[in-house]
Protein backbone atom coordinates (compact mmCIF):
# COMPACT_ATOMS: atom_id res chain seq x y z
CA UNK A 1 22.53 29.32 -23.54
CA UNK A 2 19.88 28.84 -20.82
CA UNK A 3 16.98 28.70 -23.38
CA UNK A 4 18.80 26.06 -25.46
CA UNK A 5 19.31 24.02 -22.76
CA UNK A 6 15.42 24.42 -21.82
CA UNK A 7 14.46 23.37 -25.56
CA UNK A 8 16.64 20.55 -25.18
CA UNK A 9 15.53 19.21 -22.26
CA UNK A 10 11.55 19.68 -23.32
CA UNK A 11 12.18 18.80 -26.79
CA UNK A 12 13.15 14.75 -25.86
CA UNK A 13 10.23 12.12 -26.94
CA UNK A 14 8.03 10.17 -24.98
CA UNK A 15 9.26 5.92 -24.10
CA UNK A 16 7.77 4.58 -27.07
CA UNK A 17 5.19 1.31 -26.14
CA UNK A 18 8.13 -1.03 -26.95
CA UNK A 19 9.97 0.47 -24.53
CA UNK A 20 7.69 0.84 -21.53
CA UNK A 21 7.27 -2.90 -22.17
CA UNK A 22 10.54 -4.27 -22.89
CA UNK A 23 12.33 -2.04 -20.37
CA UNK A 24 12.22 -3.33 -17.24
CA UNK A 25 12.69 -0.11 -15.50
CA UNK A 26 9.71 1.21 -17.35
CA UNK A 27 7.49 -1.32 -17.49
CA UNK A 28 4.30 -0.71 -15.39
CA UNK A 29 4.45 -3.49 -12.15
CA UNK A 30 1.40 -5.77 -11.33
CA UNK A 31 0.09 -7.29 -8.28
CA UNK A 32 -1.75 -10.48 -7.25
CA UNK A 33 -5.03 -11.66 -6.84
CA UNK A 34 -5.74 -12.31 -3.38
CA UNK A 35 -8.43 -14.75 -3.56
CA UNK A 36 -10.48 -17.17 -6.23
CA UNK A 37 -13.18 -14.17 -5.86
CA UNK A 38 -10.41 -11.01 -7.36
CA UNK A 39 -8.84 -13.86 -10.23
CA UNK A 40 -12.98 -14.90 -11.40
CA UNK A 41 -13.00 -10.97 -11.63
CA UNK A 42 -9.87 -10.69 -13.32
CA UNK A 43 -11.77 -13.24 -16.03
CA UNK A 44 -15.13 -11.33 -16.26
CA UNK A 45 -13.63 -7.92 -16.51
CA UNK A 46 -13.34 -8.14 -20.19
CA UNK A 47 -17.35 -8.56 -20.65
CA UNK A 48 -18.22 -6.28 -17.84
CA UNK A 49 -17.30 -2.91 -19.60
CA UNK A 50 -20.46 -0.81 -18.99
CA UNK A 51 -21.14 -2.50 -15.55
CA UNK A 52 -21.07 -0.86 -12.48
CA UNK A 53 -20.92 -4.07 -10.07
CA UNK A 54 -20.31 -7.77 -10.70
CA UNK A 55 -20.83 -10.43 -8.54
CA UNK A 56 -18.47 -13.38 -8.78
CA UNK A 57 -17.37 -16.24 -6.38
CA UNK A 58 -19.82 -15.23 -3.28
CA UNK A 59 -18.11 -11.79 -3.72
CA UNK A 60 -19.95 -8.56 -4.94
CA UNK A 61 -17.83 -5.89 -6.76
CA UNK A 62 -18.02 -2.40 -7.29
CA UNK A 63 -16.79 -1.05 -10.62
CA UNK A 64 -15.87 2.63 -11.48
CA UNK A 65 -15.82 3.47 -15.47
CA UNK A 66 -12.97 2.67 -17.01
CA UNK A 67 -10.63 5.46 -18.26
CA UNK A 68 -7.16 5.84 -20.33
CA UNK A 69 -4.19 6.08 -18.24
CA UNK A 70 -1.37 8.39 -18.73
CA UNK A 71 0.50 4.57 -19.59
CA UNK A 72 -1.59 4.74 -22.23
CA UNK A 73 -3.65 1.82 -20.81
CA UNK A 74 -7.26 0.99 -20.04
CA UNK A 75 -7.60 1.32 -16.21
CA UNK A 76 -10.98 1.30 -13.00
CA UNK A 77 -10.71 0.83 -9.63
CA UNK A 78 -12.66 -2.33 -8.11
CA UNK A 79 -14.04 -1.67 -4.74
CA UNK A 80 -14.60 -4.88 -2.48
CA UNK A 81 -13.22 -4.95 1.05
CA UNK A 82 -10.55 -2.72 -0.33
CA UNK A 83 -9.94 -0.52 -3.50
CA UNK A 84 -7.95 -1.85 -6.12
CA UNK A 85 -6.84 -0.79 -9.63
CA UNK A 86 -7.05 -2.72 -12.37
CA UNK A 87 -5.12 -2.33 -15.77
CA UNK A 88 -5.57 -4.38 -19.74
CA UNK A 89 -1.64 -5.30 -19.75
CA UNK A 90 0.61 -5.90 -23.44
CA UNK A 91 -1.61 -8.93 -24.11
CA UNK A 92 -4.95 -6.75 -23.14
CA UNK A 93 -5.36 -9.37 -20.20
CA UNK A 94 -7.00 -7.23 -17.14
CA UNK A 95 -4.03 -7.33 -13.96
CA UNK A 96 -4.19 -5.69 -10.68
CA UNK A 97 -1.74 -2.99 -10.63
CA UNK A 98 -0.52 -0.35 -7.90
CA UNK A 99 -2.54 2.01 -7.14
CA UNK A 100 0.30 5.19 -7.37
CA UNK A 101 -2.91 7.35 -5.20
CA UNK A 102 -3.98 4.67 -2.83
CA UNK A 103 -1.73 2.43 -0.67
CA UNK A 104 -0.04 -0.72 -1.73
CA UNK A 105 -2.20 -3.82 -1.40
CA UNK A 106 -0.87 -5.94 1.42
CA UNK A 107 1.80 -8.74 0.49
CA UNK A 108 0.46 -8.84 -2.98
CA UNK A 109 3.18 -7.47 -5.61
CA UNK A 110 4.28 -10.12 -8.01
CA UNK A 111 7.78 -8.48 -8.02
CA UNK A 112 8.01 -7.75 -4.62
CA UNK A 113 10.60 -8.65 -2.22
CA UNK A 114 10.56 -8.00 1.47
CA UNK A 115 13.29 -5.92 2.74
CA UNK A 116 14.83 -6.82 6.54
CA UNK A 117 14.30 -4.05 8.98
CA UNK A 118 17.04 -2.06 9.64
CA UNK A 119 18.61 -1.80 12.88
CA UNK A 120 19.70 1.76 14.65
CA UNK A 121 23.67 1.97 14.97
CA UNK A 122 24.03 1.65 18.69
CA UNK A 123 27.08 3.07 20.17
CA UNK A 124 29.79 1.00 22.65
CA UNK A 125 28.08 2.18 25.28
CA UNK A 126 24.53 1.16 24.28
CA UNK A 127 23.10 4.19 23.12
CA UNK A 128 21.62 5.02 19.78
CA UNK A 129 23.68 7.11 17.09
């Protein structure tokens, strides 16, 4: 019984494209560009292939090689005054995306929304539960 069950669970197929992209609970998030320097990147990305740095808008990029994602996607990382990851999207547009080894850029998820802190449960008397 224990070995069908294992078959079973190892023998289901991958999300198919379609569905990473039409899913919304699938579909791979992006973020924003920050400044006019990261969206004139965004634009040059798709001639700057074999480069290792660009220089756009007063800013000077680095670029690592790029390199197929387990999405199945065409990532690098940009290093400026921070790293960021870039990703070719559905429409093979280049988008920032999260990083899922690096920390979130600040403030800059498209589909973000802030959350309000939560507050400790304080007792009757004042103290903290």
């Amino acid at each position: 019984m224990a070995l069908f069950c294992l078959c079973c669970a190892c023998g289901t197929a991958a999300p198919t494209e379609h569905e990473i992209f039409y899913t919304p609970e699938l579909r791979p998030g992006t973020e924003l560009a920050v400044n006019d320097a990261e969206r004139a990147l965004l634009e040059r990305l798709p001639s700057a292939v074999d480069l290792a740095e660009l220089s756009v808008a007063g800013q000077s990029f680095q670029l690592e090689p790029t390199y197929a994602a387990a999405s199945g996607r065409r990532c690098r990382r940009v290093h400026s005054d921070h790293l960021r990851l870039v990703c070719e999207d559905a429409a093979g547009q280049w988008v920032f995306v999260p990083d899922p080894f690096g920390e979130p850029a600040e403030a800059t998820r498209a589909d973000s929304v802030e959350a309000p802190a939560l507050e400790p449960d304080r007792a009757s008397d004042g103290s903290v539960e």
